[in-house]
Protein backbone atom coordinates (compact mmCIF):
# COMPACT_ATOMS: atom_id res chain seq x y z
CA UNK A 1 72.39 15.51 79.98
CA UNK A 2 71.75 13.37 83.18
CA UNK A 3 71.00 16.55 85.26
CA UNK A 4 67.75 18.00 83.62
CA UNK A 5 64.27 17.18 85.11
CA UNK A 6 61.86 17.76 82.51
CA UNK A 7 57.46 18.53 83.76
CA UNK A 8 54.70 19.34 81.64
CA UNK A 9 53.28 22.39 82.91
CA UNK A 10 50.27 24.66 82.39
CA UNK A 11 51.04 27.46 80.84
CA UNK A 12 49.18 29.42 83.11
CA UNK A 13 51.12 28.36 86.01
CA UNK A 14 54.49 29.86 84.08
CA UNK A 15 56.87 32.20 86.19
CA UNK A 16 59.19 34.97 85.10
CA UNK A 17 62.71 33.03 85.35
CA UNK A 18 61.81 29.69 84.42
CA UNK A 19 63.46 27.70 81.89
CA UNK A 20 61.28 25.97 79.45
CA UNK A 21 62.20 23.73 76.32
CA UNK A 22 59.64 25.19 73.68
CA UNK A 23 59.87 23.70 70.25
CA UNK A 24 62.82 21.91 71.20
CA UNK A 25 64.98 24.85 72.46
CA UNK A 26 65.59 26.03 75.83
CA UNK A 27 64.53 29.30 76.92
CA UNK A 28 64.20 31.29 79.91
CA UNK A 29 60.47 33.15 80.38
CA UNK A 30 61.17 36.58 80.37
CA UNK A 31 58.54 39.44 80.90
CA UNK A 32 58.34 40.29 77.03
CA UNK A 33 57.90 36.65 75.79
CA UNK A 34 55.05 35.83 78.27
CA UNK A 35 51.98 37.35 78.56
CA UNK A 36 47.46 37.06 78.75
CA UNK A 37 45.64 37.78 75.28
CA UNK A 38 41.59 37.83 74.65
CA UNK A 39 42.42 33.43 73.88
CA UNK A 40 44.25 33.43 77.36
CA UNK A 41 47.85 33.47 78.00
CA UNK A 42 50.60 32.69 75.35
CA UNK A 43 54.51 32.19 75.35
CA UNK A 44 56.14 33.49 72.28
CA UNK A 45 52.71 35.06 71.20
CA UNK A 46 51.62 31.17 70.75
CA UNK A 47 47.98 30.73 72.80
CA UNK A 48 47.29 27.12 70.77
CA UNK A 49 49.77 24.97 73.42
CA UNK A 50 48.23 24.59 77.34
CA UNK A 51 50.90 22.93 78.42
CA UNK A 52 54.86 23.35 78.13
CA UNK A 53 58.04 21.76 79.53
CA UNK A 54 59.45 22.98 82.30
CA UNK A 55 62.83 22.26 82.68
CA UNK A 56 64.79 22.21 86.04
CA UNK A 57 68.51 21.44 86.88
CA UNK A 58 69.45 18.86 89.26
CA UNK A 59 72.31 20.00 91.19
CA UNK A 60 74.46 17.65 93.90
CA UNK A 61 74.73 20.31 96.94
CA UNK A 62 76.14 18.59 100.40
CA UNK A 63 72.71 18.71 101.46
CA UNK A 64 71.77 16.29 98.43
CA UNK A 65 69.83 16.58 95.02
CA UNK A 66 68.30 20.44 94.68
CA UNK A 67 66.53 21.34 91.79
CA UNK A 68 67.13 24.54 90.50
């Protein structure tokens, strides 16, 4: 797909809503898949990764490029 831009990301800096390609999936972090344990925080109850891959879409608007 020509319209995803892909970042590495700390996981720390993760938002409910995002979409992030985790183990080579897309998902969307929800409240119940992302959260702080005694290691520091975790997505999918795995603390080992620091950074994941935040994945935006890049959508042609009449204004130009927005990422969404």
């Amino acid at each position: 797909m020509n319209n995803l831009v892909k970042t590495q990301v700390h996981i720390s800096s993760l938002e409910i809503g995002m979409t992030v390609e985790y183990k080579g999936r897309l998902y969307t972090v929800g409240k119940e898949n992302f959260f702080k344990t005694f290691y520091g925080w975790a997505f999918m109850g795995d603390s080992s990764s620091r950074t994941i891959t935040r994945v935006q879409f890049a959508v042609p608007t009449a204004k130009g490029i927005v990422l969404r």
